[in-house]
Protein backbone atom coordinates (compact mmCIF):
# COMPACT_ATOMS: atom_id res chain seq x y z
CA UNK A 1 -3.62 -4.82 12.06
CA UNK A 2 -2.42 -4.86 8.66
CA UNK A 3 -1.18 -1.78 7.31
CA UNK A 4 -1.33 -0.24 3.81
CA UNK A 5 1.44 1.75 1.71
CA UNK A 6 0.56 3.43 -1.46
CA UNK A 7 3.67 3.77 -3.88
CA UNK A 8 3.67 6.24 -6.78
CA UNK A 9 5.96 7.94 -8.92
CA UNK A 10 4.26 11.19 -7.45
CA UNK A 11 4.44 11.73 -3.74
CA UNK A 12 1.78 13.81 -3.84
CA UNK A 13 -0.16 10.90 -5.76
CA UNK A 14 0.36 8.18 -2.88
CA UNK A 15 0.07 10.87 -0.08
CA UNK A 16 -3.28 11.84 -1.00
CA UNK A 17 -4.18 8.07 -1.25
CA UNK A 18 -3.00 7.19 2.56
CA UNK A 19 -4.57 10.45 3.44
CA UNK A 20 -8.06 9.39 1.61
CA UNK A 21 -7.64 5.63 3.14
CA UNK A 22 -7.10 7.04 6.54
CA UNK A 23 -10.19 9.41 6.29
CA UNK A 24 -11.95 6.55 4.99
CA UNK A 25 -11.20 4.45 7.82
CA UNK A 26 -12.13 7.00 10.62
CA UNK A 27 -8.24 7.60 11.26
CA UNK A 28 -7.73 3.91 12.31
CA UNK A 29 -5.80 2.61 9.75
CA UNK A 30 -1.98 2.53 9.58
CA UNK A 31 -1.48 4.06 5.96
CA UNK A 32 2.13 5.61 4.21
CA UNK A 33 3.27 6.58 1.47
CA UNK A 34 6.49 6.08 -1.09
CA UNK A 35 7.77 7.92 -3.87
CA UNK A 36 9.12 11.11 -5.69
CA UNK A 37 9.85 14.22 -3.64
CA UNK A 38 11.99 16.40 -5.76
CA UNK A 39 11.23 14.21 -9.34
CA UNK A 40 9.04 11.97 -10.57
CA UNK A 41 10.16 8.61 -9.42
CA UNK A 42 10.66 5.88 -6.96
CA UNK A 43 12.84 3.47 -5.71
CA UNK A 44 13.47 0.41 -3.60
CA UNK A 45 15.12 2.52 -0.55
CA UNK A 46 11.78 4.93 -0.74
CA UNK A 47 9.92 1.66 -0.45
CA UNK A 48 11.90 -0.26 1.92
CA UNK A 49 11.74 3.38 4.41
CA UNK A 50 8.19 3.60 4.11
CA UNK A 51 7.77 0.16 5.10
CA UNK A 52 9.93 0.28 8.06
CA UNK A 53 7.83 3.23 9.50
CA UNK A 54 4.29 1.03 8.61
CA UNK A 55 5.68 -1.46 11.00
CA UNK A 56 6.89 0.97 13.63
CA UNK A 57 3.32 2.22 13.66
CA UNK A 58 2.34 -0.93 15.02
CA UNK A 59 1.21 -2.84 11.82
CA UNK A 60 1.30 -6.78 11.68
CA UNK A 61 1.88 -6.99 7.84
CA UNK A 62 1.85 -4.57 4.77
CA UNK A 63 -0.52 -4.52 1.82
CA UNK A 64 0.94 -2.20 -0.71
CA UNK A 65 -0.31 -0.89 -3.43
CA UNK A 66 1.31 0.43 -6.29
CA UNK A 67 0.95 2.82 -9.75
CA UNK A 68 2.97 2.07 -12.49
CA UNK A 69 5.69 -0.72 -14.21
CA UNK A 70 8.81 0.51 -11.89
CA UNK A 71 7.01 1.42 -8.83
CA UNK A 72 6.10 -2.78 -9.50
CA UNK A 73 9.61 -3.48 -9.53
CA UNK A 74 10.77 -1.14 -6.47
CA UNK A 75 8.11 -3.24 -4.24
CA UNK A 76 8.93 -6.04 -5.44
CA UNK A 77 12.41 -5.38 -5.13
CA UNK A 78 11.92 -3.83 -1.72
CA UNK A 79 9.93 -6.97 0.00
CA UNK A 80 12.92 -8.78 -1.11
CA UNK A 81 15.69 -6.40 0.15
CA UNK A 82 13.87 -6.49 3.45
CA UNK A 83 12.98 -10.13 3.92
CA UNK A 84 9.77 -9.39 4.11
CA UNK A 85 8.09 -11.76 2.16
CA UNK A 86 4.68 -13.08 3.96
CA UNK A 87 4.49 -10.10 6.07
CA UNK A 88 4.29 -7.72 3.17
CA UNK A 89 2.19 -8.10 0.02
CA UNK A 90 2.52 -6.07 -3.41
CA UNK A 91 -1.17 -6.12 -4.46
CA UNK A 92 -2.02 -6.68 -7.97
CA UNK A 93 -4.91 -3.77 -8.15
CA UNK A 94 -6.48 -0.84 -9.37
CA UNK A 95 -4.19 1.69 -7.11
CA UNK A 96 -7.22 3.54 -5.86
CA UNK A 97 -9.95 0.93 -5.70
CA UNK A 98 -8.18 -1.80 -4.47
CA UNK A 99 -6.63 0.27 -1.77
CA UNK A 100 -9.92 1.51 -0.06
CA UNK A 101 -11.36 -2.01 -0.74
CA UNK A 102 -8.16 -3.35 1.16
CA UNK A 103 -8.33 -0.76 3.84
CA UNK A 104 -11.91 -1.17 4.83
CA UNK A 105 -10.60 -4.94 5.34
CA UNK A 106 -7.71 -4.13 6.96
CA UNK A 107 -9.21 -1.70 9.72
CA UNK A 108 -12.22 -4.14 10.42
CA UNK A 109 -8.98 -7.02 11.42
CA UNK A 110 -8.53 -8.87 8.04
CA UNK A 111 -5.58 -10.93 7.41
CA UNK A 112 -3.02 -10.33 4.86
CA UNK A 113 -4.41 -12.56 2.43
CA UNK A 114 -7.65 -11.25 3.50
CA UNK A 115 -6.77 -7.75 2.56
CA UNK A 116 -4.81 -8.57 -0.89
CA UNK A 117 -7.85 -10.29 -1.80
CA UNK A 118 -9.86 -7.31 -1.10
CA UNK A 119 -7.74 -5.44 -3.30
CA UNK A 120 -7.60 -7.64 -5.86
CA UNK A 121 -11.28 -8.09 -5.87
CA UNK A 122 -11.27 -4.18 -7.02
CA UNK A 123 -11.05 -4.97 -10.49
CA UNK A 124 -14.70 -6.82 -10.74
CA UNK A 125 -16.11 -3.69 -9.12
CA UNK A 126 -18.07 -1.74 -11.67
CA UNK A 127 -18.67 2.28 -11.81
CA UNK A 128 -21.91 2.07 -13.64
């Protein structure tokens, strides 16, 4: 299964969204979170952590989905770091939409590319 990591500059921010993916998914779904604990803020090492315990929980690959401009960079920087590319995926998104979209693919056995396309398909999706 592919997994999903939300990364925010608030921890409370991306642990709500793994919390509202998992719910979403009817527990299923292998979800974590990066970013700030004790400031606003994120990192690489937050990301690259948070990844490693994704694929301890059993996950295949990683979509990940991310905020803002530097929690961009700490992915991207992260995938890098770990030599991860192809089995993780920084998902070009909106952070919330594109997440459940890419969840609900992700916990029905969708690929990778199956799942960042989900995601990315979140910005056609209209609210009215």
């Amino acid at each position: 299964m592919i997994g999903i990591l939300a990364v925010s500059h608030s921890r409370r921010l991306a642990s709500g969204l793994a919390e509202l993916l998992t719910v979403l998914a009817g527990g299923d779904l292998v979800a974590e979170a990066a970013g700030g604990v004790e400031t606003m803020g994120v990192n690489a090492a937050m990301v690259v952590d948070a990844l490693k315990i994704v694929f301890d929980r059993g996950a295949d690959g990683v979509a990940i989905f991310a905020d803002l401009g530097s929690a961009v960079f700490s992915v991207e920087s992260a995938i890098d770091l770990a030599g991860l590319e192809g089995k993780a995926a920084l998902v070009d998104a909106p952070f919330v939409e594109g997440a459940v979209a890419g969840s609900m693919v992700a916990v029905t056995g969708g690929s990778l590319a199956e799942v960042v396309a989900a995601g990315e398909a979140a910005y056609r999706v209209k609210k009215l």
